[in-house]
C-alpha atoms as a PDB file:
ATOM      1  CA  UNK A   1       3.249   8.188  20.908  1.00  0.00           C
ATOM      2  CA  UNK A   2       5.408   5.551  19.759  1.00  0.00           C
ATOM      3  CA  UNK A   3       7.357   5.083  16.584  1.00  0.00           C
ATOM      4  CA  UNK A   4       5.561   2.307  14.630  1.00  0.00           C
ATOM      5  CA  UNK A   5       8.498  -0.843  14.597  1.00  0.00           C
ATOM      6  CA  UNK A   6       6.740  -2.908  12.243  1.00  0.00           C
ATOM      7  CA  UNK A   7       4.787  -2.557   8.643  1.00  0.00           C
ATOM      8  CA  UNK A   8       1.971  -4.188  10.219  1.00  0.00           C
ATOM      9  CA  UNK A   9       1.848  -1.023  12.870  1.00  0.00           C
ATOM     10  CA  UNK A  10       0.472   0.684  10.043  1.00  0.00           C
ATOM     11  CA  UNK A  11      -1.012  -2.151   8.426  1.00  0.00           C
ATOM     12  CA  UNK A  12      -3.986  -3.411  10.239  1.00  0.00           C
ATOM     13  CA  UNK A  13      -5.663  -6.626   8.928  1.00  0.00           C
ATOM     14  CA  UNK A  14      -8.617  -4.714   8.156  1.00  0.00           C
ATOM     15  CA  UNK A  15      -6.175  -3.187   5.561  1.00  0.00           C
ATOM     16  CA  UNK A  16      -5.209  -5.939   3.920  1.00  0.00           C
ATOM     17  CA  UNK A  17      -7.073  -7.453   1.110  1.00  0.00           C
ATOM     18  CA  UNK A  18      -5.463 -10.750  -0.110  1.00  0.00           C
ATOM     19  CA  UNK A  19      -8.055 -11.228  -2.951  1.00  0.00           C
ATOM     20  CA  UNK A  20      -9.038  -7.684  -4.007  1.00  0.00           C
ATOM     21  CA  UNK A  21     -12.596  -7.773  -5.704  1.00  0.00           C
ATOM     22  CA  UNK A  22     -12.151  -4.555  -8.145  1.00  0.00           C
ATOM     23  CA  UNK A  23     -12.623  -4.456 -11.993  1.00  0.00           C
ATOM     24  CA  UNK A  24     -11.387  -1.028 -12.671  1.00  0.00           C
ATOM     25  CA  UNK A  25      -7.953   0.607 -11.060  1.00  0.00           C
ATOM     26  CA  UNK A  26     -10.748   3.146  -9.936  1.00  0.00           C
ATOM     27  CA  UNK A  27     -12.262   0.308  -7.943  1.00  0.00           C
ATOM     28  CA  UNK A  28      -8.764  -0.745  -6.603  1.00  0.00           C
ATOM     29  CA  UNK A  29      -8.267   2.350  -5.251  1.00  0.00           C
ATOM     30  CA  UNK A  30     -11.728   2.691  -3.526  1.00  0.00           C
ATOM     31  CA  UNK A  31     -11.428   0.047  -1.902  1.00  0.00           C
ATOM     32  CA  UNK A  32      -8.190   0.955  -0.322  1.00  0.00           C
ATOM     33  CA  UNK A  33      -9.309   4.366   0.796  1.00  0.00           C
ATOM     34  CA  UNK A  34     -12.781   2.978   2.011  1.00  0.00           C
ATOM     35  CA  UNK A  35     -10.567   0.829   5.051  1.00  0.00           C
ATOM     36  CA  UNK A  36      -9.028   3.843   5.410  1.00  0.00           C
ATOM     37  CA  UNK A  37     -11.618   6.273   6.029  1.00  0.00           C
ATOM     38  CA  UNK A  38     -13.698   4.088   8.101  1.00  0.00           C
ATOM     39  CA  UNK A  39     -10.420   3.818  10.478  1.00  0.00           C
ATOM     40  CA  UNK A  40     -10.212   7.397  10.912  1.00  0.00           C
ATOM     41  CA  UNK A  41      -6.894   7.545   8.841  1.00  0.00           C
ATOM     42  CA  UNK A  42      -8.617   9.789   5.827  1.00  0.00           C
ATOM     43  CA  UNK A  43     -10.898  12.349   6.378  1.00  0.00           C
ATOM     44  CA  UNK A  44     -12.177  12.973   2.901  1.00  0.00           C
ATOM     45  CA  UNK A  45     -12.041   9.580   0.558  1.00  0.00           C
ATOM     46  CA  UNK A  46     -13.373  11.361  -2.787  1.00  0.00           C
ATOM     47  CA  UNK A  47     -10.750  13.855  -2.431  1.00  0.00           C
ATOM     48  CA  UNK A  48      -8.143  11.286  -1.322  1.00  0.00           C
ATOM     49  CA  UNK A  49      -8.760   8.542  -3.917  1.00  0.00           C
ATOM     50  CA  UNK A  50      -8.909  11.400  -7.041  1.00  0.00           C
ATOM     51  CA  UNK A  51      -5.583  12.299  -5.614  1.00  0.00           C
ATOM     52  CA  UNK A  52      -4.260   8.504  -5.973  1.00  0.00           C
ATOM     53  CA  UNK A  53      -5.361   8.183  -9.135  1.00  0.00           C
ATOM     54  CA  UNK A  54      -3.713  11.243 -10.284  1.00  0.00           C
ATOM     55  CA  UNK A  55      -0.639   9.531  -9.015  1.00  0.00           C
ATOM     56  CA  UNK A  56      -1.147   5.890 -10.529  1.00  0.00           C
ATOM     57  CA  UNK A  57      -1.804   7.552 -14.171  1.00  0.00           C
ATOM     58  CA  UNK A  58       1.487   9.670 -14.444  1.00  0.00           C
ATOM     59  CA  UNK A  59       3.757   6.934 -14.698  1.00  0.00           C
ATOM     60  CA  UNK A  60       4.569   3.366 -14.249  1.00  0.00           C
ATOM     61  CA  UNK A  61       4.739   2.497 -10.764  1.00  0.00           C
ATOM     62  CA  UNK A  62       6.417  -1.075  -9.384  1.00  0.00           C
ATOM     63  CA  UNK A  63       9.224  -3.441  -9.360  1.00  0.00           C
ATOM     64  CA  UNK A  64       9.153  -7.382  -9.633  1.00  0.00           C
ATOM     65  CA  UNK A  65       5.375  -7.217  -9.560  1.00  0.00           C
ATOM     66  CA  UNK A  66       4.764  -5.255  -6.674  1.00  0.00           C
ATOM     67  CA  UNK A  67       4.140  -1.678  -6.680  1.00  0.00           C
ATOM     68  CA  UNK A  68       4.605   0.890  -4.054  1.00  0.00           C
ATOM     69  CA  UNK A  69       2.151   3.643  -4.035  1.00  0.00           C
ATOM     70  CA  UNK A  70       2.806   6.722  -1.981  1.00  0.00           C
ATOM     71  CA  UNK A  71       1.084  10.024  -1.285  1.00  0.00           C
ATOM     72  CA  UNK A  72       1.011  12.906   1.041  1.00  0.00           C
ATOM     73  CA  UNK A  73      -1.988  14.419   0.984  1.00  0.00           C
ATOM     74  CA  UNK A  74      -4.018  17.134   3.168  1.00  0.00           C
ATOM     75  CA  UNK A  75      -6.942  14.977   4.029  1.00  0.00           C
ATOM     76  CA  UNK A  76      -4.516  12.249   5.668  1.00  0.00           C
ATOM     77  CA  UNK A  77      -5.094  12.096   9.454  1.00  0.00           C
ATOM     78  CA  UNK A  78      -2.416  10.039  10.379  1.00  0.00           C
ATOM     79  CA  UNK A  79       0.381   7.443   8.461  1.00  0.00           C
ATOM     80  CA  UNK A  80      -0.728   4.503   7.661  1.00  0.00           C
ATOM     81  CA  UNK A  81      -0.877   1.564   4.728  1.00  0.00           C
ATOM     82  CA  UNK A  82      -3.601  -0.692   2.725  1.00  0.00           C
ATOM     83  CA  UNK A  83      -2.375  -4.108   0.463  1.00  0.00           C
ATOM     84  CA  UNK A  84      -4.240  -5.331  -1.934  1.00  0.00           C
ATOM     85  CA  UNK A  85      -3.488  -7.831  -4.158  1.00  0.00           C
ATOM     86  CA  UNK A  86      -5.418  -7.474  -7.136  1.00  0.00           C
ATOM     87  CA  UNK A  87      -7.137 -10.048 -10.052  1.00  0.00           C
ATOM     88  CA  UNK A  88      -5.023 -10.506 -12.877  1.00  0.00           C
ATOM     89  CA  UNK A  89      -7.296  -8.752 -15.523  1.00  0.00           C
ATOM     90  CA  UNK A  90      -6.429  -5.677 -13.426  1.00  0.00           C
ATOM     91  CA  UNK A  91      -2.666  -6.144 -13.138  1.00  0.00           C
ATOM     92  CA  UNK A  92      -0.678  -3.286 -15.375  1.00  0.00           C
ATOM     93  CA  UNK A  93       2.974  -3.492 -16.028  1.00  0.00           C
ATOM     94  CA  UNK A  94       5.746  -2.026 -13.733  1.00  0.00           C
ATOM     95  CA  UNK A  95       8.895  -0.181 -14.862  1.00  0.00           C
ATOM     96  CA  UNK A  96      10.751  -3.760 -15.120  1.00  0.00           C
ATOM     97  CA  UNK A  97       7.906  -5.238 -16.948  1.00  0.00           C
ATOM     98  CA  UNK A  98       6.705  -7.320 -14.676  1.00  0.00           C
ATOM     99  CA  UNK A  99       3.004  -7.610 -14.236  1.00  0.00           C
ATOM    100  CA  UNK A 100       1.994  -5.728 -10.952  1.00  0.00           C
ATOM    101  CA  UNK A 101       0.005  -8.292  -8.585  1.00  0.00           C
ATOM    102  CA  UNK A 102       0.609  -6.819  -5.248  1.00  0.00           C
ATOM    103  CA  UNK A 103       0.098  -3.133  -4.208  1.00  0.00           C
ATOM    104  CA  UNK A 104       1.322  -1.639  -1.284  1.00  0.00           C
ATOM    105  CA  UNK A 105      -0.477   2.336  -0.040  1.00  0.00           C
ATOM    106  CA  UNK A 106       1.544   3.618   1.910  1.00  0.00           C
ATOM    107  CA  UNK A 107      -0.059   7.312   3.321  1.00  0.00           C
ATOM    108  CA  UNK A 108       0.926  10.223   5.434  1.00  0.00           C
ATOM    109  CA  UNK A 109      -0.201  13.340   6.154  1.00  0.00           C
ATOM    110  CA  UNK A 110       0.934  16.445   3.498  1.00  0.00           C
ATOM    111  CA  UNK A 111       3.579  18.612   6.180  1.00  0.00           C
ATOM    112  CA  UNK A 112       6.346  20.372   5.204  1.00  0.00           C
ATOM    113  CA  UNK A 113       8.780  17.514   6.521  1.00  0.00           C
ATOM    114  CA  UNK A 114       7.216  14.392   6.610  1.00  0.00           C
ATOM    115  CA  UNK A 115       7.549  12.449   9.997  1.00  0.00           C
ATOM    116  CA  UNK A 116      10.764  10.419   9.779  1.00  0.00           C
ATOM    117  CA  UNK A 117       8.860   6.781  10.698  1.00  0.00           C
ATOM    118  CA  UNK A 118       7.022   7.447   7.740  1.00  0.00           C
ATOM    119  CA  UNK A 119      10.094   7.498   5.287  1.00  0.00           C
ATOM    120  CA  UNK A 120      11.788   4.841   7.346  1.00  0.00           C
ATOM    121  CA  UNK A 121       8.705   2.376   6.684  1.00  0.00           C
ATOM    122  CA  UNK A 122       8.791   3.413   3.287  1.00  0.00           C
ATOM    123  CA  UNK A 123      12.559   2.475   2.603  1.00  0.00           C
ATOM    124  CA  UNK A 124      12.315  -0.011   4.318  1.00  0.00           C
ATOM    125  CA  UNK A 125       9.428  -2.340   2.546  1.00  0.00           C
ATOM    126  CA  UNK A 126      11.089  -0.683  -0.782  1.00  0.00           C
ATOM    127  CA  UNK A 127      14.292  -2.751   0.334  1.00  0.00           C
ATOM    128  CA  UNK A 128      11.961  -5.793   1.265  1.00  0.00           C
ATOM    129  CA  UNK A 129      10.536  -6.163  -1.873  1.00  0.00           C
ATOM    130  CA  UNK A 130      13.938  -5.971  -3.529  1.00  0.00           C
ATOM    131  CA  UNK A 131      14.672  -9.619  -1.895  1.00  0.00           C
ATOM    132  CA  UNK A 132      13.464 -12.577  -4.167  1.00  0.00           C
ATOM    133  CA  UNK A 133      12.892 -13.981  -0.498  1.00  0.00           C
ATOM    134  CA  UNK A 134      10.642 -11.657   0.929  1.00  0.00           C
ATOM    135  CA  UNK A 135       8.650 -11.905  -3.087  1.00  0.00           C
ATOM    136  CA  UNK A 136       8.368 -15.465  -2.577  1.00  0.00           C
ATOM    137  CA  UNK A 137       7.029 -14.970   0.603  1.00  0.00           C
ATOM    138  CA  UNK A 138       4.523 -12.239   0.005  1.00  0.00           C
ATOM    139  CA  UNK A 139       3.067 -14.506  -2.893  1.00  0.00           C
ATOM    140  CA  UNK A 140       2.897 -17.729  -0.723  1.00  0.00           C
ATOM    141  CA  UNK A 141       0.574 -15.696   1.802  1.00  0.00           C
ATOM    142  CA  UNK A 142      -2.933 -16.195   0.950  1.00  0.00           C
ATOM    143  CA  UNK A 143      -4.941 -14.805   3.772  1.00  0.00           C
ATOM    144  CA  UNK A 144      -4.863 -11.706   5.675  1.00  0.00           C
ATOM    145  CA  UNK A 145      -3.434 -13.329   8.697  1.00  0.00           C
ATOM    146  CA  UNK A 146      -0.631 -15.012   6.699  1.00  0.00           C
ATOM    147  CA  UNK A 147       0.046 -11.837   5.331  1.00  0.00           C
ATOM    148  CA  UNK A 148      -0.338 -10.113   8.103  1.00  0.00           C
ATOM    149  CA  UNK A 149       2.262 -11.897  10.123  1.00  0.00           C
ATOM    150  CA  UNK A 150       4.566 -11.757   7.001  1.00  0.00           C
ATOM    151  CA  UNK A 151       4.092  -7.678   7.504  1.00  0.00           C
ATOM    152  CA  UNK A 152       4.841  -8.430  11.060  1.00  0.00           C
ATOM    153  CA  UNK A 153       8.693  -8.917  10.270  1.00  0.00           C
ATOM    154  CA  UNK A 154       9.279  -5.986   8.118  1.00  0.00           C
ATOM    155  CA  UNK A 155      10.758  -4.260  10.453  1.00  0.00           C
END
């Protein structure tokens, strides 16, 4: 198998949900793990979405409105990533203050060492999302397919 070269080699369309429909972070997070379970990704969601929102309640997670969520977790199958951008009444502040309006899942499976594509992907969509470019971008994409080809460059 080939190293994924892009973020959208983990990031399918069916992943990406430019105008998440979720009231409660619960709901967010549901929704991200349902794509993922029907794509053979997860193998247990309940077990898999408790474990996110473990993560999401210890601490403030994002930058410049975008937030990075990450987990290793036994019931992953193989890497992969959701996006979701979510309704403002849902939106929660990130470490710079900024109110969170994208979120990025980025998954892999719980090993000792995790697969080096997997941290590569990871540093590189943190550095991404560093750029005011790249921001301005990634809010100027309104569909899947816009954002899907934005994705498409991340390399």
């Amino acid at each position: 198998m080939t190293s994924p070269r892009t973020l959208a080699d983990y990031l399918p369309k069916q992943q990406i949900h430019p105008h998440a429909q979720a009231i409660t972070a619960n709901e967010l997070l549901e929704t991200l793990t349902h794509g993922l379970h029907a794509a053979g990704t997860i193998s247990n969601p309940h077990t898999f979405t408790r474990a996110l929102h473990t993560g999401l309640t210890h601490g403030t997670h994002g930058f410049h409105g975008i937030a990075l969520l990450t987990t290793r977790n036994r019931t992953v199958n193989t890497p992969a990533a959701a996006f979701a951008r979510i309704p403002p009444e849902l939106a929660w502040h990130g470490a710079d203050n900024h109110q969170i309006r994208d979120v990025f899942l980025l998954t892999a499976p719980h090993k000792p060492k995790p697969h080096p594509s997997c941290l590569q992907a990871y540093s590189t969509l943190a550095r991404h999302t560093a750029h005011a470019g790249f921001r301005q971008m990634l809010a100027g994409a309104c569909t899947a397919e816009e954002l899907y080809e934005l994705f498409s460059l991340i390399r």
